[in-house]
Protein backbone atom coordinates (compact mmCIF):
# COMPACT_ATOMS: atom_id res chain seq x y z
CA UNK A 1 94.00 61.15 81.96
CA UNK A 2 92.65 64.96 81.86
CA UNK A 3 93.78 67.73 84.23
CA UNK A 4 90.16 69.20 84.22
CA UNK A 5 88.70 70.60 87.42
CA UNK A 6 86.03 72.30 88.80
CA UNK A 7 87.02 75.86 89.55
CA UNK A 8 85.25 77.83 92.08
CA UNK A 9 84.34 81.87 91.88
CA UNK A 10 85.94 84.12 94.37
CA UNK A 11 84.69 87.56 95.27
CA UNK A 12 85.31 90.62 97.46
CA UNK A 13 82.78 93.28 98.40
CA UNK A 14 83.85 96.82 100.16
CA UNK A 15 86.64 94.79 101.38
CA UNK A 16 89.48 96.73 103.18
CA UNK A 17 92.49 95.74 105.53
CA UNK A 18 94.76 97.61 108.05
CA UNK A 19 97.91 96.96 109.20
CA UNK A 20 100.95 99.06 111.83
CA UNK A 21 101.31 101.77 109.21
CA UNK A 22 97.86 102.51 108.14
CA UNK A 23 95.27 101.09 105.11
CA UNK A 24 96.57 98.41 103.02
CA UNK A 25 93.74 98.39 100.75
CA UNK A 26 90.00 99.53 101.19
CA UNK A 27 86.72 99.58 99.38
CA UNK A 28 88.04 96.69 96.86
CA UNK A 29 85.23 95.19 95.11
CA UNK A 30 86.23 92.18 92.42
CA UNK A 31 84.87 89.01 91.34
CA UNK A 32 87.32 86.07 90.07
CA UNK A 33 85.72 84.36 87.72
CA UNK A 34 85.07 79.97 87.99
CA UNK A 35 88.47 78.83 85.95
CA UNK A 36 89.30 82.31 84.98
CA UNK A 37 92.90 84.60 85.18
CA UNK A 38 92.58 87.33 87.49
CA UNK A 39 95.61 89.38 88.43
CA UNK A 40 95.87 91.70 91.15
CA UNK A 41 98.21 94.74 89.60
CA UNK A 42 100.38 97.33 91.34
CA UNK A 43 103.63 98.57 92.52
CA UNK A 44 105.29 97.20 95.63
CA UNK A 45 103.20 98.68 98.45
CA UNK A 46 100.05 98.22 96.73
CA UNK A 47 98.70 95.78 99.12
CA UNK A 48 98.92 93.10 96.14
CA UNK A 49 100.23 90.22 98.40
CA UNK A 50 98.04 90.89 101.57
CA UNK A 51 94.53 91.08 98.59
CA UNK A 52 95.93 87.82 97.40
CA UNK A 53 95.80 86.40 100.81
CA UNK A 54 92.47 87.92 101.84
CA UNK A 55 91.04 86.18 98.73
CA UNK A 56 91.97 82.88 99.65
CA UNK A 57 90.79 83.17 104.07
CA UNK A 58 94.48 83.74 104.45
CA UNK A 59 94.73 87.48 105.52
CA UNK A 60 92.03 89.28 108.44
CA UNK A 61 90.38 92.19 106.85
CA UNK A 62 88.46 94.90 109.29
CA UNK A 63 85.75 95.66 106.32
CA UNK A 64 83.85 94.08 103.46
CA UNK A 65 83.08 90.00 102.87
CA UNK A 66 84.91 87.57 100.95
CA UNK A 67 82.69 84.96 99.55
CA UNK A 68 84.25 81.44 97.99
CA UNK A 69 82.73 78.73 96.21
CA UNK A 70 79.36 80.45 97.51
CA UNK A 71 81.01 80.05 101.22
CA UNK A 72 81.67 83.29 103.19
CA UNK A 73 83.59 81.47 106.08
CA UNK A 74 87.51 81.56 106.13
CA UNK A 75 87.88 78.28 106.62
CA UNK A 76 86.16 77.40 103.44
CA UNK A 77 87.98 79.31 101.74
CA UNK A 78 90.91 77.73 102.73
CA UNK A 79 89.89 74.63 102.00
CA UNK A 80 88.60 75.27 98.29
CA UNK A 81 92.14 77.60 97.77
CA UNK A 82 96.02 76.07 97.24
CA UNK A 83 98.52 78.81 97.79
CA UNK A 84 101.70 78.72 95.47
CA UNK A 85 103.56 81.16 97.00
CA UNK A 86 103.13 84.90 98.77
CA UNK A 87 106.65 86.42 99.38
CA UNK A 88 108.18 87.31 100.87
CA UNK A 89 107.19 84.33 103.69
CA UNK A 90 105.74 82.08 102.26
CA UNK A 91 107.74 80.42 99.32
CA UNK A 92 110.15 77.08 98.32
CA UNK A 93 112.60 76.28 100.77
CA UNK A 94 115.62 77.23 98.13
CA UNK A 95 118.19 74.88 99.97
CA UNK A 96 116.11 71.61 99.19
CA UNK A 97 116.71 69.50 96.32
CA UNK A 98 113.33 68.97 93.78
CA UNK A 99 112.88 65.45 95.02
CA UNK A 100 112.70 66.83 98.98
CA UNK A 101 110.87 69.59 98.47
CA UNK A 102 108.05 67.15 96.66
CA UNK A 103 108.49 64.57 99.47
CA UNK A 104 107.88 67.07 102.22
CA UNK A 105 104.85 68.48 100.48
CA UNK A 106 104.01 64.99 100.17
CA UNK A 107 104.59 64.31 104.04
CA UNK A 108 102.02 66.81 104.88
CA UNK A 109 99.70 66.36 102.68
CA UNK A 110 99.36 62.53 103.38
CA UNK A 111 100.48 61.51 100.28
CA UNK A 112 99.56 64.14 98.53
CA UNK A 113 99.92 65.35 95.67
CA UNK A 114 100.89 61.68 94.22
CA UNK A 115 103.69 61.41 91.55
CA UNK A 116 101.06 61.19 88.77
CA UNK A 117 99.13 64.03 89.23
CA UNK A 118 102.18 66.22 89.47
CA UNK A 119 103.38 64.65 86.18
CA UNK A 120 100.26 65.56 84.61
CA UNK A 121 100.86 69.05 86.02
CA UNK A 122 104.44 68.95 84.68
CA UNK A 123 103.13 68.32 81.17
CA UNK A 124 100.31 71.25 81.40
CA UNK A 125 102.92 73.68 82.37
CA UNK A 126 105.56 72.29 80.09
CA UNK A 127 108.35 72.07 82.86
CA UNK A 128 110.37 69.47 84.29
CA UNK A 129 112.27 70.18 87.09
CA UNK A 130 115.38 67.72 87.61
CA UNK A 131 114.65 66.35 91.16
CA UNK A 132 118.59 66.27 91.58
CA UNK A 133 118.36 69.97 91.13
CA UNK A 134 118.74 72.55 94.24
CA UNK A 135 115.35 74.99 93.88
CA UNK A 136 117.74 77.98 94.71
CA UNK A 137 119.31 77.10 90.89
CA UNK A 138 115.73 76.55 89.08
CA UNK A 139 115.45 79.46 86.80
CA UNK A 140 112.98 81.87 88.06
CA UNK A 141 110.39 81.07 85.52
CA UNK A 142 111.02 77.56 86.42
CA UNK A 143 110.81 77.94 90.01
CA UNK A 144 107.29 79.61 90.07
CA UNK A 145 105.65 76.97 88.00
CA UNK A 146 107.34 74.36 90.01
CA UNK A 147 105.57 76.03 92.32
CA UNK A 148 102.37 76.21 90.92
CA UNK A 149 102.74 72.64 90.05
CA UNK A 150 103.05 71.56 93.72
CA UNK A 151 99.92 73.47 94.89
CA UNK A 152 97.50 72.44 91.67
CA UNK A 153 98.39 68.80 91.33
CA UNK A 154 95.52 68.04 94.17
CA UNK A 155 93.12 70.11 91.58
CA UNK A 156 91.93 72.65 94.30
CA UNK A 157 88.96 74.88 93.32
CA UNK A 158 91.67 77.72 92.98
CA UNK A 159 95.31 78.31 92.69
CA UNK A 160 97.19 81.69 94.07
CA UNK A 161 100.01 83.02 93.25
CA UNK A 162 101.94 85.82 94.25
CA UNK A 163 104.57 88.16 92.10
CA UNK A 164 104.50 86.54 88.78
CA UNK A 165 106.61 89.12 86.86
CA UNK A 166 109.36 89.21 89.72
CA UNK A 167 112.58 88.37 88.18
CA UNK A 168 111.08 87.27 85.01
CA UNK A 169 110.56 89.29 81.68
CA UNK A 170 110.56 88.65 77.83
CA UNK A 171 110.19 85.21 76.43
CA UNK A 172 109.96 83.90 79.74
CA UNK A 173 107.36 86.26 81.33
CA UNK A 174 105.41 84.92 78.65
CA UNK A 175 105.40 81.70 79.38
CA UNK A 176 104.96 81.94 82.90
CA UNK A 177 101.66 83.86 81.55
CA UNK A 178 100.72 81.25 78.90
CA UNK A 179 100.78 78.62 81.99
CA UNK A 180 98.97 80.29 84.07
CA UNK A 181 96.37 80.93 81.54
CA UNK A 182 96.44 77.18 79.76
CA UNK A 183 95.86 76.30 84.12
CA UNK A 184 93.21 78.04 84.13
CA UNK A 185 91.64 76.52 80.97
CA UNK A 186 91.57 73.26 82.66
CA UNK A 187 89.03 74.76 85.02
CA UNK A 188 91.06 75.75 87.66
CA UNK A 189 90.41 79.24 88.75
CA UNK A 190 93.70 81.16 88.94
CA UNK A 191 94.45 84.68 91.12
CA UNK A 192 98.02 86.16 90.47
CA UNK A 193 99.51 89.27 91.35
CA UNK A 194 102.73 90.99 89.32
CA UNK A 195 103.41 94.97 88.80
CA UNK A 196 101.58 94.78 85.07
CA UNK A 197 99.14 93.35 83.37
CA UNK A 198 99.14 90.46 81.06
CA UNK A 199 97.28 90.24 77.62
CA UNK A 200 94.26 87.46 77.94
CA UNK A 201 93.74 87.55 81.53
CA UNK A 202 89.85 87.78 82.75
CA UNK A 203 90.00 90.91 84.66
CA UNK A 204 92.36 93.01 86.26
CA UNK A 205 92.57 94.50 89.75
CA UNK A 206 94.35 97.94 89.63
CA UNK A 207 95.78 98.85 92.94
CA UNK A 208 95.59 101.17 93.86
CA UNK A 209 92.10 102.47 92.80
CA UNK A 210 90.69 98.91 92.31
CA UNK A 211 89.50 99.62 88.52
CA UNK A 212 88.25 96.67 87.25
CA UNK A 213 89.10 95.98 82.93
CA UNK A 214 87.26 93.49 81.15
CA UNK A 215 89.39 90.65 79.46
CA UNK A 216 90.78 92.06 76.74
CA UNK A 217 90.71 95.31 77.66
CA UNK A 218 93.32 97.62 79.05
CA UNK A 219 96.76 95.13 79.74
């Protein structure tokens, strides 16, 4: 059965958000291509995790629009948006086995996402978590596409994920990367953030300074 989807284009225009200590970002301008790998790059501080979140109707911005799927309200772009993970709150409970932590997300989600799909999303990102398994001892390349399994099984328009390259380098970085990018070949559209750039993704987000490289370009 194919994993294809319809993936939906996300973009920001003169976008900007504040928080206690001042500007997190400002002035960003990027559009996420329909099933294409954008990453949002930067060091810690960079406002990576709160651009991911304003992307997907998650975060409240004081400038700019954020349009989805053609939709500028929030709530649509919640809707059309699955987030994997945004540390450091929101993440996998590490102190539930595999098999709870895809019954609870099952639980809420009425059902959802059903054993098959996530199978299907097992075998696109070439993992397969033992459910007897705490997620605390998943590897960390493990653990993030376990987590990006949970949130794409339902096929949403987009997937987000935060802090890719935290924790994970070399062979594995890699194949976190490869994943991400063989996800969004299915026609999902992917946003990630991580302090560097991978080869092959779509465009790049350089915070701060919001430069945008073409894929292919500057990595």
């Amino acid at each position: 059965m194919s994993t294809a989807t319809s993936g939906v284009e996300i973009s920001a225009v003169g976008l900007a958000a504040e928080g206690p200590d001042g500007v997190i970002f400002r002035d960003v301008r990027v559009t996420a291509p329909a099933a294409g790998l954008t990453v949002l790059v930067g060091p810690a501080g960079a406002g990576r995790t709160s651009l991911l979140l304003a992307l997907g109707g998650r975060f409240r911005t004081v400038a700019g629009t954020v349009t989805v799927a053609g939709s500028g309200r929030a709530a649509d772009a919640r809707a059309h948006t699955a987030l994997a993970r945004a540390r450091p709150g929101l993440d996998l409970e590490p102190h539930l086995f595999v098999t709870e932590t895809v019954a609870e997300r099952q639980a809420v989600g009425g059902g959802r996402p059903s054993g098959t799909a996530l199978a299907r999303m097992y075998d696109l990102l070439r993992i397969d978590p033992p459910g007897h398994v705490l997620v605390e001892h998943l590897s960390a390349v493990e653990h993030l596409l376990f987590a990006v399994a949970l949130a794409a099984a339902d096929r949403p328009g987009a997937v987000l994920v935060d802090d890719v390259d935290s924790g994970i380098a070399g062979a594995d970085l890699s194949r976190a990367w490869q994943a991400l990018r063989d996800l969004a070949d299915t026609g999902t559209t992917v946003v990630a953030t991580a302090t560097a750039a991978p080869r092959g993704a779509d465009v790049v987000v350089d915070l701060p300074g919001h430069h945008l490289y073409p894929r292919g370009g500057t990595a």
